[in-house]
N, C-alpha and C. Protein backbone atom coordinates (compact mmCIF):
# COMPACT_ATOMS: atom_id res chain seq x y z
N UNK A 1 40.71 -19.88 38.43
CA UNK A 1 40.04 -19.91 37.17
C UNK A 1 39.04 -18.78 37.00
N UNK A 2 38.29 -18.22 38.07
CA UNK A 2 37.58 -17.01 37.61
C UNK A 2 37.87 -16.42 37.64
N UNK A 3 39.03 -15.51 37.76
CA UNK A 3 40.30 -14.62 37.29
C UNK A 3 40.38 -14.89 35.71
N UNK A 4 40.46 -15.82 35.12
CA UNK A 4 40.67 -16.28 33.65
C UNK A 4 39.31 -15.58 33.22
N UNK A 5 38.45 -16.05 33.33
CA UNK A 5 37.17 -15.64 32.65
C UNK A 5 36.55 -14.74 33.41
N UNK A 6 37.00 -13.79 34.06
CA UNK A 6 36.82 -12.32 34.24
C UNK A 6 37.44 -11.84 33.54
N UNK A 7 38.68 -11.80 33.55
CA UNK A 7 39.97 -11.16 32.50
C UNK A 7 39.02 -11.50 30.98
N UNK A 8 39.20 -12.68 30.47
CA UNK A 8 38.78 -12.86 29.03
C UNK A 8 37.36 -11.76 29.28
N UNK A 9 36.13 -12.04 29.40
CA UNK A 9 34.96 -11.42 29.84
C UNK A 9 35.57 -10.17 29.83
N UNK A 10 36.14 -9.53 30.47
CA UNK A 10 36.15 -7.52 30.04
C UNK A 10 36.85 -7.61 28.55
N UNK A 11 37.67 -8.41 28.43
CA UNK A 11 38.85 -9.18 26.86
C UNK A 11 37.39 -8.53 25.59
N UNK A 12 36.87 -9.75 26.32
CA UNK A 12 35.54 -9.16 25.26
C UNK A 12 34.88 -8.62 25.12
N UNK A 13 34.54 -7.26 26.20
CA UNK A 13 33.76 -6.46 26.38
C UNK A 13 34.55 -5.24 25.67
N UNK A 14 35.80 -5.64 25.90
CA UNK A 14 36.63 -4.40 25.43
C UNK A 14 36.83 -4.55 23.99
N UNK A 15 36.58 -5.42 23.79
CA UNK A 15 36.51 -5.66 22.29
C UNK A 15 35.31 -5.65 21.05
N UNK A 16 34.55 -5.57 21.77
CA UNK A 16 33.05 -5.20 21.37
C UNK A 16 32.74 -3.54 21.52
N UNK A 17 33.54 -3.26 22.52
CA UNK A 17 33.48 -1.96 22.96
C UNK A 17 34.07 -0.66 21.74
N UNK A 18 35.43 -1.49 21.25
CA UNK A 18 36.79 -1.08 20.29
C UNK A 18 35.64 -1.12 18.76
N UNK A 19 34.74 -2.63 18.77
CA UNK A 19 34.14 -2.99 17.57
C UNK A 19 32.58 -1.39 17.34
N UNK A 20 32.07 -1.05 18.21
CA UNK A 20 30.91 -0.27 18.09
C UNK A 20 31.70 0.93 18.08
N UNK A 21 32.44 1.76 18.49
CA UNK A 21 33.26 2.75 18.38
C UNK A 21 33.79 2.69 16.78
N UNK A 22 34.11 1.66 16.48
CA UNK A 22 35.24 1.61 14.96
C UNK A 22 33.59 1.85 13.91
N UNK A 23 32.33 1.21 14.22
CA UNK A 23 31.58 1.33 13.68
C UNK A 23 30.85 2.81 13.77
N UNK A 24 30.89 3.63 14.93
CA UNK A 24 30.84 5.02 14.57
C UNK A 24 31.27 5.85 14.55
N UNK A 25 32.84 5.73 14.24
CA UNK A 25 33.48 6.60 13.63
C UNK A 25 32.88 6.47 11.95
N UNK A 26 33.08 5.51 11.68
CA UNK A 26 33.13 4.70 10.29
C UNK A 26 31.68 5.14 10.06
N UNK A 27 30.31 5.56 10.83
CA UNK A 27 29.31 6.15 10.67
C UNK A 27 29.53 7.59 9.94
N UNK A 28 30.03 8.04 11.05
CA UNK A 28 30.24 9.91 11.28
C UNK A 28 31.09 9.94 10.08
N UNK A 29 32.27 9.54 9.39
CA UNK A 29 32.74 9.48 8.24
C UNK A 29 32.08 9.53 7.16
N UNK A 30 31.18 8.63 7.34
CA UNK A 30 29.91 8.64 6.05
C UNK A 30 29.32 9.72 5.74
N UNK A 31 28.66 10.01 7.43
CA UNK A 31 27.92 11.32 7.30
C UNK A 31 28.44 12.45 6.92
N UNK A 32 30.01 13.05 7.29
CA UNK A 32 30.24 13.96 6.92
C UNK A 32 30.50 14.08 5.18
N UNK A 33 31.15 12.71 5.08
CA UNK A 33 31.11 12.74 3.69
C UNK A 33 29.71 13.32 2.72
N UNK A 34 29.06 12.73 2.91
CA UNK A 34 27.27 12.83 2.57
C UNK A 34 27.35 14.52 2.45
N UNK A 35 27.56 15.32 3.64
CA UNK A 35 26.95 16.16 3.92
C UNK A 35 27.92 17.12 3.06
N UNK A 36 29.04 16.78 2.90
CA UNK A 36 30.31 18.00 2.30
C UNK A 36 29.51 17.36 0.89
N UNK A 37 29.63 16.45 0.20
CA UNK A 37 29.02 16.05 -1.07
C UNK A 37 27.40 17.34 -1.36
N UNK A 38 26.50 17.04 0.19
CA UNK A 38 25.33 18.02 0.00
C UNK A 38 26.09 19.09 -0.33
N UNK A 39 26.57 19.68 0.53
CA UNK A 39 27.35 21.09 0.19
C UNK A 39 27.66 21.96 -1.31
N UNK A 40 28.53 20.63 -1.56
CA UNK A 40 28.66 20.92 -2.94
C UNK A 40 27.25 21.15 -3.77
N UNK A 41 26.83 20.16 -3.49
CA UNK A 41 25.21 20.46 -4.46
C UNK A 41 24.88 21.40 -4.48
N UNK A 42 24.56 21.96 -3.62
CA UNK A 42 23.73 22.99 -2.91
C UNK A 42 24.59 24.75 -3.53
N UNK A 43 26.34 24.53 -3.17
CA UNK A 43 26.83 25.48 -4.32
C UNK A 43 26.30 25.41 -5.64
N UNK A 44 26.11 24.33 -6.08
CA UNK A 44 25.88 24.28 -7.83
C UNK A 44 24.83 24.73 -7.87
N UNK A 45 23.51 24.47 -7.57
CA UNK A 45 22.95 24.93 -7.33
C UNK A 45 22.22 26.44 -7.23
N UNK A 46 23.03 26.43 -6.34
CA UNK A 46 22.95 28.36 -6.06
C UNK A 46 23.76 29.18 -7.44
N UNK A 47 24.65 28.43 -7.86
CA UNK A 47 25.07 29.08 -8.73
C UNK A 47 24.44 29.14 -10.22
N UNK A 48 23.85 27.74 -10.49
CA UNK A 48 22.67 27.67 -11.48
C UNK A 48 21.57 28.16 -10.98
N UNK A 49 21.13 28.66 -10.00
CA UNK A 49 19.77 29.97 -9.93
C UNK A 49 20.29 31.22 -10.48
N UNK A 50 21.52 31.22 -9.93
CA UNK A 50 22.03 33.21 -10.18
C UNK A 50 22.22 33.40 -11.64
N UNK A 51 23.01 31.82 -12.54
CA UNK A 51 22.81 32.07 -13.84
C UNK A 51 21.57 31.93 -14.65
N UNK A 52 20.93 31.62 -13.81
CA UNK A 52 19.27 31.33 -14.86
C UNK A 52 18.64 32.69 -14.16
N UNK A 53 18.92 33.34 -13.30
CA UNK A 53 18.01 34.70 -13.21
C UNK A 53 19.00 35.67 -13.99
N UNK A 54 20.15 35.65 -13.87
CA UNK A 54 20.82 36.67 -15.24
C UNK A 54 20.14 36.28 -16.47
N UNK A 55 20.17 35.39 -16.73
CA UNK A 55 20.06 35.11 -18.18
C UNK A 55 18.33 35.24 -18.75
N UNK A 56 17.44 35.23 -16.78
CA UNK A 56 16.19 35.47 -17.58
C UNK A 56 15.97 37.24 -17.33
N UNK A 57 16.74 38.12 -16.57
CA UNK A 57 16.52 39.22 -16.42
C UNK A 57 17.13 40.00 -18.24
N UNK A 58 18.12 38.74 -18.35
CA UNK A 58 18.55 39.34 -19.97
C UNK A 58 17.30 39.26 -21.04
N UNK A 59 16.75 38.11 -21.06
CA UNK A 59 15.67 37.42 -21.78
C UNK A 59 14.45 38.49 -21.51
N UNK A 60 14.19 39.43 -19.86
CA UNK A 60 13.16 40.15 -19.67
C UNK A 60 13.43 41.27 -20.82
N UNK A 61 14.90 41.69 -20.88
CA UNK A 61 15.14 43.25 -21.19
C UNK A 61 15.11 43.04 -22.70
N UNK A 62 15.15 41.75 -23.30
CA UNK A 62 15.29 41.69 -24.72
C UNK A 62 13.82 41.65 -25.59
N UNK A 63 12.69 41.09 -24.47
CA UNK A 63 11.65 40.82 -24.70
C UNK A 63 10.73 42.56 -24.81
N UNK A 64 11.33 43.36 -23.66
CA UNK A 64 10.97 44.58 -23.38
C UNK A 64 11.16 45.39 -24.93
N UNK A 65 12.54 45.41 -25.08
CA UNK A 65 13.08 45.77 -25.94
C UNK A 65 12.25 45.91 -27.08
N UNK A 66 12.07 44.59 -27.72
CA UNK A 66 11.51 43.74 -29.05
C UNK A 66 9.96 44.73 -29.07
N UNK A 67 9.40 44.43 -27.75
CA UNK A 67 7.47 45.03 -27.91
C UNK A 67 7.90 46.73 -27.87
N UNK A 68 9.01 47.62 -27.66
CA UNK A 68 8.86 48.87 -28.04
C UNK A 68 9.21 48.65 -29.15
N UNK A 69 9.79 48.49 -30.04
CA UNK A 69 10.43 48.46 -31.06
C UNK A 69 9.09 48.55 -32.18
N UNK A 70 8.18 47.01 -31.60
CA UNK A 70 7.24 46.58 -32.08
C UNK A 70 6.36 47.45 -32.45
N UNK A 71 6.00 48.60 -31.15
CA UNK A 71 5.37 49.08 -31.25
C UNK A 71 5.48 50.76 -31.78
N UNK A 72 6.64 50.88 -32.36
CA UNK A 72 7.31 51.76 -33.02
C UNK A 72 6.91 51.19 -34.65
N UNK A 73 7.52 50.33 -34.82
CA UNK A 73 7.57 49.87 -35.99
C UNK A 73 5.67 49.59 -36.38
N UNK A 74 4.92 49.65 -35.41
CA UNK A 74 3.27 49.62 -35.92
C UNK A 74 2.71 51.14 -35.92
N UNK A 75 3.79 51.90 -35.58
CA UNK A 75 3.35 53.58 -35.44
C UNK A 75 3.24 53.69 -36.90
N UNK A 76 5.13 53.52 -37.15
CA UNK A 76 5.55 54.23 -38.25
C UNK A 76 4.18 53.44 -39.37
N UNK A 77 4.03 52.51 -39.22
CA UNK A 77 2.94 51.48 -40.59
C UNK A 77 1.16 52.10 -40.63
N UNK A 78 1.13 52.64 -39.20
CA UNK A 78 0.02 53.42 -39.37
C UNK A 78 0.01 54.68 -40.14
N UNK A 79 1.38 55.66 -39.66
CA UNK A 79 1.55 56.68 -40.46
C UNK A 79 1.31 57.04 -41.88
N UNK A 80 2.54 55.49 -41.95
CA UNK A 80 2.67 55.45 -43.78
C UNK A 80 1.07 55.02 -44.19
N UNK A 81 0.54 54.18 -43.85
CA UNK A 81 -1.03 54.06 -44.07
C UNK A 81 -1.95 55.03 -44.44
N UNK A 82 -1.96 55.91 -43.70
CA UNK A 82 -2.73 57.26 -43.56
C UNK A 82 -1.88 58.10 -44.56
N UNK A 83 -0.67 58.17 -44.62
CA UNK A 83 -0.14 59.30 -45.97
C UNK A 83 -0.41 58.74 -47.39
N UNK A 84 -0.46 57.71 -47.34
CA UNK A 84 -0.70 56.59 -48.84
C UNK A 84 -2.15 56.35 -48.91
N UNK A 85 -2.74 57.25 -47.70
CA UNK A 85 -4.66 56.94 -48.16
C UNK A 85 -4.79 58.53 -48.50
N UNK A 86 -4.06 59.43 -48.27
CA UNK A 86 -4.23 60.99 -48.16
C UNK A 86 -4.16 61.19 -49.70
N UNK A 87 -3.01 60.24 -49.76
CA UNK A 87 -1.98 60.29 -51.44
C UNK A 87 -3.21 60.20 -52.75
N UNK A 88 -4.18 58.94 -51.89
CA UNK A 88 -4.85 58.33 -53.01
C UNK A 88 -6.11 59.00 -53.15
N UNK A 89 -6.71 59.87 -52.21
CA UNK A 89 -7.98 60.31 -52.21
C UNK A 89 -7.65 61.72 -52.64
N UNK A 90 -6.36 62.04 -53.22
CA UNK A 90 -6.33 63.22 -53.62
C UNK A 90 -6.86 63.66 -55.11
């Protein structure tokens, strides 16, 4: 009889053994899942920085743009100012 319940006894050791193994595989599955899921994020991510710095380096050059322009367009208003005060004090 202790042949029987040695045998059963490893029966169940080996089976507890089969049960914590099935539970970390079934871990490490998770995790990699998790982590390829991070992955992805982390592309999107990177790829929504590179389009929000194009789009603000566009936004810099349009802004640049606009204040010469600006300040063209307050030349020419000084000019005309001064020829239309020349005009009138003549």
């Amino acid at each position: 009889m202790p042949t029987d319940k040695t045998l059963e006894l490893a029966i169940s050791e080996l089976k507890s053994a089969i049960g914590g193994l099935e539970n970390a595989i079934d871990a490490r599955a998770e995790r990699q899942r998790m982590g390829a899921e991070v992955e992805g994020e982390v592309r999107r991510v990177h790829a929504d920085r590179a389009r929000l710095a194009q789009e603000l380096d566009q936004s810099e050059f349009r802004a640049n743009r606009l204040e010469e322009v600006n300040r063209e367009v307050s030349r020419r208003l000084v000019t005309a100012m001064e020829t239309i005060r020349a005009v009138l004090d003549r």
